[in-house]
PDB file of N, CA and C in Angstrom:
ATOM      1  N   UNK A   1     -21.634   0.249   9.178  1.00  0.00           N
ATOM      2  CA  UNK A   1     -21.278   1.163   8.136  1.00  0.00           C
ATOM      3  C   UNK A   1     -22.403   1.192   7.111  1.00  0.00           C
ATOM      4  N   UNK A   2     -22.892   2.191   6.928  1.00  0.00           N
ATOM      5  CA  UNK A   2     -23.653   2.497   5.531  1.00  0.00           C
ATOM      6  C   UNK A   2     -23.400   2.810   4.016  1.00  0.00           C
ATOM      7  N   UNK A   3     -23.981   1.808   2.737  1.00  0.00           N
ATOM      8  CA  UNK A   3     -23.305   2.063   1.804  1.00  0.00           C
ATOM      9  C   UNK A   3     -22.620   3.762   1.615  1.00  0.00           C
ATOM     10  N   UNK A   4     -23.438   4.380   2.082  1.00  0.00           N
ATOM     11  CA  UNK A   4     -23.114   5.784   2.155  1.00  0.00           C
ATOM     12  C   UNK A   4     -21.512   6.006   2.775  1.00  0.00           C
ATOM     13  N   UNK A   5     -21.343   5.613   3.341  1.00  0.00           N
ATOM     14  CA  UNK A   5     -19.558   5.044   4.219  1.00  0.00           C
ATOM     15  C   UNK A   5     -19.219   4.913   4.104  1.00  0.00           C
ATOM     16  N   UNK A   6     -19.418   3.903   2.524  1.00  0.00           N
ATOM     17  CA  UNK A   6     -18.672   2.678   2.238  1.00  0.00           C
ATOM     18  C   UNK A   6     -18.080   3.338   0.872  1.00  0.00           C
ATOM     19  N   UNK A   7     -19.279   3.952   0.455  1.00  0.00           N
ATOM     20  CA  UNK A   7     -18.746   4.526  -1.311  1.00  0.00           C
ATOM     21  C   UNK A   7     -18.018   6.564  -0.908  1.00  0.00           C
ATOM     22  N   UNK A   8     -18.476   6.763   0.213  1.00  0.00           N
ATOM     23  CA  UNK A   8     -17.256   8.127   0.487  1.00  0.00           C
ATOM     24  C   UNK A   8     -15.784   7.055   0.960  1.00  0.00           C
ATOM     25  N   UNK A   9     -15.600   6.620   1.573  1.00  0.00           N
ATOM     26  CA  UNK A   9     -13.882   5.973   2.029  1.00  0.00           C
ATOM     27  C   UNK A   9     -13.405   5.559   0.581  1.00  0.00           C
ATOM     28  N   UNK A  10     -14.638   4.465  -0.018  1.00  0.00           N
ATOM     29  CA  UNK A  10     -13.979   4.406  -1.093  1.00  0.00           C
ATOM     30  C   UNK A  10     -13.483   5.173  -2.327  1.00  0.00           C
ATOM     31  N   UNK A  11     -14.192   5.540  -2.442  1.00  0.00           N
ATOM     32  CA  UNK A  11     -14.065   7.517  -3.090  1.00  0.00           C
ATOM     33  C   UNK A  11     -12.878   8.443  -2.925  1.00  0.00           C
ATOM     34  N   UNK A  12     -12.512   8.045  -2.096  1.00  0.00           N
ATOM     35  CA  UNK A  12     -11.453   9.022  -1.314  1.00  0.00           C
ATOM     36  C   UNK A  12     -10.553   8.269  -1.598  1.00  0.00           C
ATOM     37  N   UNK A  13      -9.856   7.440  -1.842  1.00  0.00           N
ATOM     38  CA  UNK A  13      -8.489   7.417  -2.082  1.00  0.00           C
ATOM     39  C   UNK A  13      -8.020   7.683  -3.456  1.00  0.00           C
ATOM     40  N   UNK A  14      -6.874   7.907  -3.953  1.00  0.00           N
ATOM     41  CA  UNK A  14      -6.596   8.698  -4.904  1.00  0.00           C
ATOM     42  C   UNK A  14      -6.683   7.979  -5.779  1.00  0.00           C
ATOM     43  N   UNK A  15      -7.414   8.595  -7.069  1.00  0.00           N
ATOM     44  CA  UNK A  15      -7.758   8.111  -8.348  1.00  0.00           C
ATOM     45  C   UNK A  15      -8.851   7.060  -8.967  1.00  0.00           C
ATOM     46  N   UNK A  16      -9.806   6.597  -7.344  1.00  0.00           N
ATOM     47  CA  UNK A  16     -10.471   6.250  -6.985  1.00  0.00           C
ATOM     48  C   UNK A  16     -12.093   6.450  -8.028  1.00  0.00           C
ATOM     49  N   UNK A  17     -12.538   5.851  -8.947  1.00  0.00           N
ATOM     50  CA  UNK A  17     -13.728   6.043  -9.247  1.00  0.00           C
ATOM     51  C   UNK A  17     -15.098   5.222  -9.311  1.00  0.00           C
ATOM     52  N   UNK A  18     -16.170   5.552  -9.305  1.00  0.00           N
ATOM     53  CA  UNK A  18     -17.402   4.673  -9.007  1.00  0.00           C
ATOM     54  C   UNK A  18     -17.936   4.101 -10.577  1.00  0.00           C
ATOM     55  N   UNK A  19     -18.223   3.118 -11.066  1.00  0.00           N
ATOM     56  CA  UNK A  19     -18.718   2.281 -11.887  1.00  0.00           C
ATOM     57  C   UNK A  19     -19.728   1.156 -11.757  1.00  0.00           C
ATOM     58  N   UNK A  20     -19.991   0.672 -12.700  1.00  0.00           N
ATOM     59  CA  UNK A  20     -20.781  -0.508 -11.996  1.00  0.00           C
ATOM     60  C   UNK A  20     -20.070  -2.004 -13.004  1.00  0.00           C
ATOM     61  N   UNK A  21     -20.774  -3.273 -12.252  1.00  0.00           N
ATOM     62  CA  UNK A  21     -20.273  -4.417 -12.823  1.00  0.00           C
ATOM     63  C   UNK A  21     -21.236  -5.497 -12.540  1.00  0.00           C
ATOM     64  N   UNK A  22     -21.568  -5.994 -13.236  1.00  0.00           N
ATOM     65  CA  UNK A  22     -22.891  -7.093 -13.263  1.00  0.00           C
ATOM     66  C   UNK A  22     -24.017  -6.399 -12.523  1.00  0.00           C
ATOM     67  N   UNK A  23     -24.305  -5.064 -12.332  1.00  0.00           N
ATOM     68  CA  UNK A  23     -25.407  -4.292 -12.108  1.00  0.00           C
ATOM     69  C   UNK A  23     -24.976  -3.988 -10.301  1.00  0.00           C
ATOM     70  N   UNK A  24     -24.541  -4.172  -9.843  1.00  0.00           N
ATOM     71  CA  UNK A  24     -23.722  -3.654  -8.979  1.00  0.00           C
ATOM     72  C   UNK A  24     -22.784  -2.674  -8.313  1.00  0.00           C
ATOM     73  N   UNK A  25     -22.744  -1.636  -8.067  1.00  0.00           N
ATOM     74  CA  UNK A  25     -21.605  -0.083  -7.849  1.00  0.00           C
ATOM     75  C   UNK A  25     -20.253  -0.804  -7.669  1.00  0.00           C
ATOM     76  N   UNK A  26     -19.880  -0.695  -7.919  1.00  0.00           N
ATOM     77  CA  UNK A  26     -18.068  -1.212  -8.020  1.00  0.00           C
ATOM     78  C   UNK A  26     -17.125   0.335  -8.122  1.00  0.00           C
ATOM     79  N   UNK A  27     -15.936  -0.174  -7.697  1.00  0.00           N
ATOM     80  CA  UNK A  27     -14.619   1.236  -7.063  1.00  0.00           C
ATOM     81  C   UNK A  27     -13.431   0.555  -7.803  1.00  0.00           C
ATOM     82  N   UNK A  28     -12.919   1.610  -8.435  1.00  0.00           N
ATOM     83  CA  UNK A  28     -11.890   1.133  -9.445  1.00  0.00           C
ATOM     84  C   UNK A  28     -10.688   2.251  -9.571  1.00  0.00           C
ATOM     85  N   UNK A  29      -9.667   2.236  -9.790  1.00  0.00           N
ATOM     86  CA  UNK A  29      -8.221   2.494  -9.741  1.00  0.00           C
ATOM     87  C   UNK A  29      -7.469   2.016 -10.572  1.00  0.00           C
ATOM     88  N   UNK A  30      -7.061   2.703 -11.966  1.00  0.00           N
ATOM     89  CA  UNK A  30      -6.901   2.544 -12.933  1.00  0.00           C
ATOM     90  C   UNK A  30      -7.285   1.169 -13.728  1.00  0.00           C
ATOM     91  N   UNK A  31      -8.715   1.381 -13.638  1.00  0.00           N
ATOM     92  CA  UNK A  31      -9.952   0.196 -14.409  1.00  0.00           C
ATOM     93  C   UNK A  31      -9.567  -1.109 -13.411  1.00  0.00           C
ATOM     94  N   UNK A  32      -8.977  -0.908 -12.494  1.00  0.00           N
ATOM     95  CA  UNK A  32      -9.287  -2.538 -11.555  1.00  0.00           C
ATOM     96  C   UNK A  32     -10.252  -2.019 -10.056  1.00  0.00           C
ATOM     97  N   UNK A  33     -11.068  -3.297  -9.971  1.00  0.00           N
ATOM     98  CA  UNK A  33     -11.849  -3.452  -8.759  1.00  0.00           C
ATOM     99  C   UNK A  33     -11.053  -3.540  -7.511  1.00  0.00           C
ATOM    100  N   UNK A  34     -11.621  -2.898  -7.129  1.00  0.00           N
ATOM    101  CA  UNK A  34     -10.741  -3.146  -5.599  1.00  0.00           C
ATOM    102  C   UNK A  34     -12.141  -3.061  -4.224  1.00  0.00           C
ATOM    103  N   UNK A  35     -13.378  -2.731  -4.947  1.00  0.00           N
ATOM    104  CA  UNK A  35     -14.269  -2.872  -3.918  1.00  0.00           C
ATOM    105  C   UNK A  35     -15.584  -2.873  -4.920  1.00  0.00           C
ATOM    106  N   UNK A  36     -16.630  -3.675  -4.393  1.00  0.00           N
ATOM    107  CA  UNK A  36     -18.156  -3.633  -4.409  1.00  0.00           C
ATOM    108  C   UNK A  36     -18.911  -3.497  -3.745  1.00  0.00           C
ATOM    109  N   UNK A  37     -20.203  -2.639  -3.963  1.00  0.00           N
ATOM    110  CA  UNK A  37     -21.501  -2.581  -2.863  1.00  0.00           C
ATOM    111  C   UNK A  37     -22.298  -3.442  -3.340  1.00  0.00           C
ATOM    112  N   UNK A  38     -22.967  -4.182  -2.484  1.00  0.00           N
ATOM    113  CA  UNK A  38     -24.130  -4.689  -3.006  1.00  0.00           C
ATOM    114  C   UNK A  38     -24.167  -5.920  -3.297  1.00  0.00           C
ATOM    115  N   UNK A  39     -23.679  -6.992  -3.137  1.00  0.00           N
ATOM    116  CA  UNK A  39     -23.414  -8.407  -3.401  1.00  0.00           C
ATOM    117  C   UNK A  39     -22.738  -8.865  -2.405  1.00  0.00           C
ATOM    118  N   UNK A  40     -23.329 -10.286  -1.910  1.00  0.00           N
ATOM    119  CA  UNK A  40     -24.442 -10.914  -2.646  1.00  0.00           C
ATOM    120  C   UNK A  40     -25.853 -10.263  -2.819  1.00  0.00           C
ATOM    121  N   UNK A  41     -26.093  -9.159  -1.522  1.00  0.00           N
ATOM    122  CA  UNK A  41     -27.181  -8.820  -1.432  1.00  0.00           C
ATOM    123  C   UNK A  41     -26.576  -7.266  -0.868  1.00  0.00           C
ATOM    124  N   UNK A  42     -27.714  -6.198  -0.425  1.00  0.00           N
ATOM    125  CA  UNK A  42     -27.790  -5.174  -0.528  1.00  0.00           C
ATOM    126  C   UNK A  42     -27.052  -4.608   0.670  1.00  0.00           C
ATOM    127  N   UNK A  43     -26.840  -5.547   1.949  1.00  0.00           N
ATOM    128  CA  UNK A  43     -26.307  -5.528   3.115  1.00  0.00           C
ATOM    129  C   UNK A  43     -24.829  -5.948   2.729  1.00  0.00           C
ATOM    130  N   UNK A  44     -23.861  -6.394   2.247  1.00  0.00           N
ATOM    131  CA  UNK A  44     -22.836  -6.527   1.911  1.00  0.00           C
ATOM    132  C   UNK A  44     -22.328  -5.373   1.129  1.00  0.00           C
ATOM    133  N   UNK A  45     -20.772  -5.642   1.683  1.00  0.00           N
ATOM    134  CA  UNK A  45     -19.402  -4.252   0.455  1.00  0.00           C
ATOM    135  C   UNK A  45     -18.179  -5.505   0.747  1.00  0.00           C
ATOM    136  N   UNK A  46     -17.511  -5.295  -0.597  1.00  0.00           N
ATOM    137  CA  UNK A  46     -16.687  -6.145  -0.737  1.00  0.00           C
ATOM    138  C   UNK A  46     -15.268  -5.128  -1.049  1.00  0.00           C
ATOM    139  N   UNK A  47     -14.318  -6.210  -0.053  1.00  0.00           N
ATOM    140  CA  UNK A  47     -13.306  -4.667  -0.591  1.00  0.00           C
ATOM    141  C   UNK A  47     -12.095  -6.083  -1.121  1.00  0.00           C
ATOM    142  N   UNK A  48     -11.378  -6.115  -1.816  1.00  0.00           N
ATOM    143  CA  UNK A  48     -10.012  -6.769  -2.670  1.00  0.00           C
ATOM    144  C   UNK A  48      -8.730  -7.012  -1.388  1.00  0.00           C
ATOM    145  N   UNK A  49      -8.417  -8.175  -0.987  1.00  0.00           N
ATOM    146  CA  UNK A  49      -7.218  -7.773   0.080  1.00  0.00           C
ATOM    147  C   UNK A  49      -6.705  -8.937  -0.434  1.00  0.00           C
ATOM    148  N   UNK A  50      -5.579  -8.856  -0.410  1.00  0.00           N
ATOM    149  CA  UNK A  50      -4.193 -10.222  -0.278  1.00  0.00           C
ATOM    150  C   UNK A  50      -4.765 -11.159   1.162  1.00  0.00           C
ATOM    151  N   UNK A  51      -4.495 -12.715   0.693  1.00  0.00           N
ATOM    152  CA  UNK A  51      -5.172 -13.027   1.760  1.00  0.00           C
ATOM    153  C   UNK A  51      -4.184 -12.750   2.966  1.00  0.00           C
ATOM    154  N   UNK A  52      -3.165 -12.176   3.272  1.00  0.00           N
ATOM    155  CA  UNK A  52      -2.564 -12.149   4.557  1.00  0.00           C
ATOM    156  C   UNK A  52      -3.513 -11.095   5.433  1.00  0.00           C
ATOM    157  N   UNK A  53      -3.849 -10.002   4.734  1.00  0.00           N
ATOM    158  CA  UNK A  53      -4.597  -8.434   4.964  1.00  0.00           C
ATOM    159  C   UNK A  53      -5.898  -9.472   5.282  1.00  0.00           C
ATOM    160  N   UNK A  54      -6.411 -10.142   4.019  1.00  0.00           N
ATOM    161  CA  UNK A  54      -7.792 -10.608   4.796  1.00  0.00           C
ATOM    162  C   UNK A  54      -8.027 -11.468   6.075  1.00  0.00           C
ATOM    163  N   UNK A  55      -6.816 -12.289   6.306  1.00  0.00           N
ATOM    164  CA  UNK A  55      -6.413 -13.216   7.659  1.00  0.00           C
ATOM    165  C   UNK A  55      -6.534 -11.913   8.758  1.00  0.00           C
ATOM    166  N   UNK A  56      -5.952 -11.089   8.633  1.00  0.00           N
ATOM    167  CA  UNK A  56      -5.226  -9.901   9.651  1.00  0.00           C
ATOM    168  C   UNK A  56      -7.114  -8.999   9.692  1.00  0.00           C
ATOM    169  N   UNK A  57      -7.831  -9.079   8.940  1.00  0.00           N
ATOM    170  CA  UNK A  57      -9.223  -8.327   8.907  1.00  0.00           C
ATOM    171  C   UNK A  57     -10.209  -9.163   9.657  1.00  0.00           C
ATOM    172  N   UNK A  58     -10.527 -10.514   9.290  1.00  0.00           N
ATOM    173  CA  UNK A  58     -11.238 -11.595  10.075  1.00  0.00           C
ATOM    174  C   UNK A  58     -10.839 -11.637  11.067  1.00  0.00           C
ATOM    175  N   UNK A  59      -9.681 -11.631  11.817  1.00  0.00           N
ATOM    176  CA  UNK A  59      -9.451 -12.353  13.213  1.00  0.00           C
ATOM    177  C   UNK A  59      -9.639 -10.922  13.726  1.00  0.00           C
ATOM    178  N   UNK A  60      -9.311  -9.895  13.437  1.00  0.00           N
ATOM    179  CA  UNK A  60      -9.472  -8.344  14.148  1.00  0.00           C
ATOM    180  C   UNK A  60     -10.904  -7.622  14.152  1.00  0.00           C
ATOM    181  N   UNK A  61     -11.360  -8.085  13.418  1.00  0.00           N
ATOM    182  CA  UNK A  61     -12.371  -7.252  13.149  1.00  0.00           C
ATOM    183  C   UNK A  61     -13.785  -8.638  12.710  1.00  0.00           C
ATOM    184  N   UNK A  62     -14.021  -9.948  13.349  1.00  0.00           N
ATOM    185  CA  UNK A  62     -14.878 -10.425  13.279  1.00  0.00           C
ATOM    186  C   UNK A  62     -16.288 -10.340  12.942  1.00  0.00           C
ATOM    187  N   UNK A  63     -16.733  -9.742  13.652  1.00  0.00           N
ATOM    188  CA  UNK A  63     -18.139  -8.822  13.305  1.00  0.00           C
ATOM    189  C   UNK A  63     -18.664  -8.176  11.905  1.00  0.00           C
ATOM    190  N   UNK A  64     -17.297  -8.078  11.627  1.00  0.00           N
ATOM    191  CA  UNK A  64     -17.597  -6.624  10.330  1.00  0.00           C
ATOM    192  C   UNK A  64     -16.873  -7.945   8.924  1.00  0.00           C
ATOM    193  N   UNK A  65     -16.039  -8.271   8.927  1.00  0.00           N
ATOM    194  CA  UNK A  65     -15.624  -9.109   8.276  1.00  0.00           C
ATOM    195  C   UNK A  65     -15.615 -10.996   7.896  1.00  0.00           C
ATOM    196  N   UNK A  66     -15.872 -11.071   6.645  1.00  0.00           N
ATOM    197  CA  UNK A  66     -16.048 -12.435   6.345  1.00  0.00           C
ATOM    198  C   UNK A  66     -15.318 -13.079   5.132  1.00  0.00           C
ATOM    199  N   UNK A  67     -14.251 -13.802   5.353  1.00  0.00           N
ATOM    200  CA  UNK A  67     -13.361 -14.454   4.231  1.00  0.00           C
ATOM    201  C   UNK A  67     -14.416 -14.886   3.123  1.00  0.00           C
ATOM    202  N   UNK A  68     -13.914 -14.776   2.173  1.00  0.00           N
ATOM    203  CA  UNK A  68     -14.554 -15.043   0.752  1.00  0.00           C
ATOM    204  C   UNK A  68     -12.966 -15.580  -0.338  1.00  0.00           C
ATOM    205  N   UNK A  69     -13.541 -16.877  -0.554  1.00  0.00           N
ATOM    206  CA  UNK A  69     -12.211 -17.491  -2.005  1.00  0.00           C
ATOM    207  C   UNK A  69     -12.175 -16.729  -2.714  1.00  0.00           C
ATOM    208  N   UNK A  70     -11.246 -15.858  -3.576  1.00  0.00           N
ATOM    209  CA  UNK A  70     -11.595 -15.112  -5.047  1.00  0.00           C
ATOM    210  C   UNK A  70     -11.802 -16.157  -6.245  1.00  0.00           C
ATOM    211  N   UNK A  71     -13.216 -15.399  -6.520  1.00  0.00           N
ATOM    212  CA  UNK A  71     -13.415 -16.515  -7.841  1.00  0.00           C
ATOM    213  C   UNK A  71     -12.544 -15.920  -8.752  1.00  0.00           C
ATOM    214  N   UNK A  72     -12.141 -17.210  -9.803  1.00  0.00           N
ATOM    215  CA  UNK A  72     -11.332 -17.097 -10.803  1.00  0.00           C
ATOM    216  C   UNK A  72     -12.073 -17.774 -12.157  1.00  0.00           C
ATOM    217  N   UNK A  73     -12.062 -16.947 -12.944  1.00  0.00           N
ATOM    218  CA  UNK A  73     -12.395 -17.792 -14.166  1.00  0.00           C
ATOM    219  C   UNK A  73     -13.610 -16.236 -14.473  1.00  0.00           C
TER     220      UNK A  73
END
């Protein structure tokens, strides 16, 4: 997928807008993140899932997906 891919899907769902956050493009829905391009590095998109959705994304989709802890603080 190309950021180009990544910021139309994200784009597209309703109410959906592009911003940035620590210098980064970030996707937001009424002012919360729910996805980033670009971190850690330029080859990464980060999208927000409950970890059951992220369990159900890693084991299905290996290749494309990689568990990450949510930092807190």
């Amino acid at each position: 997928m190309t950021a180009a891919d990544f910021r139309r899907i994200a784009l597209s769902l309703d109410g959906a807008e592009e911003r940035s956050h620590m210098g980064h493009p970030d996707f937001r829905v009424r002012g919360k993140i729910f996805a980033t391009l670009g971190y850690p590095d330029r080859t990464f998109g980060m999208v927000a899932l409950t970890p059951l959705r992220q369990e159900d994304f890693v084991r299905e989709h290996p290749d494309a997906f990689a568990p990450r802890a949510r930092r807190v603080g």
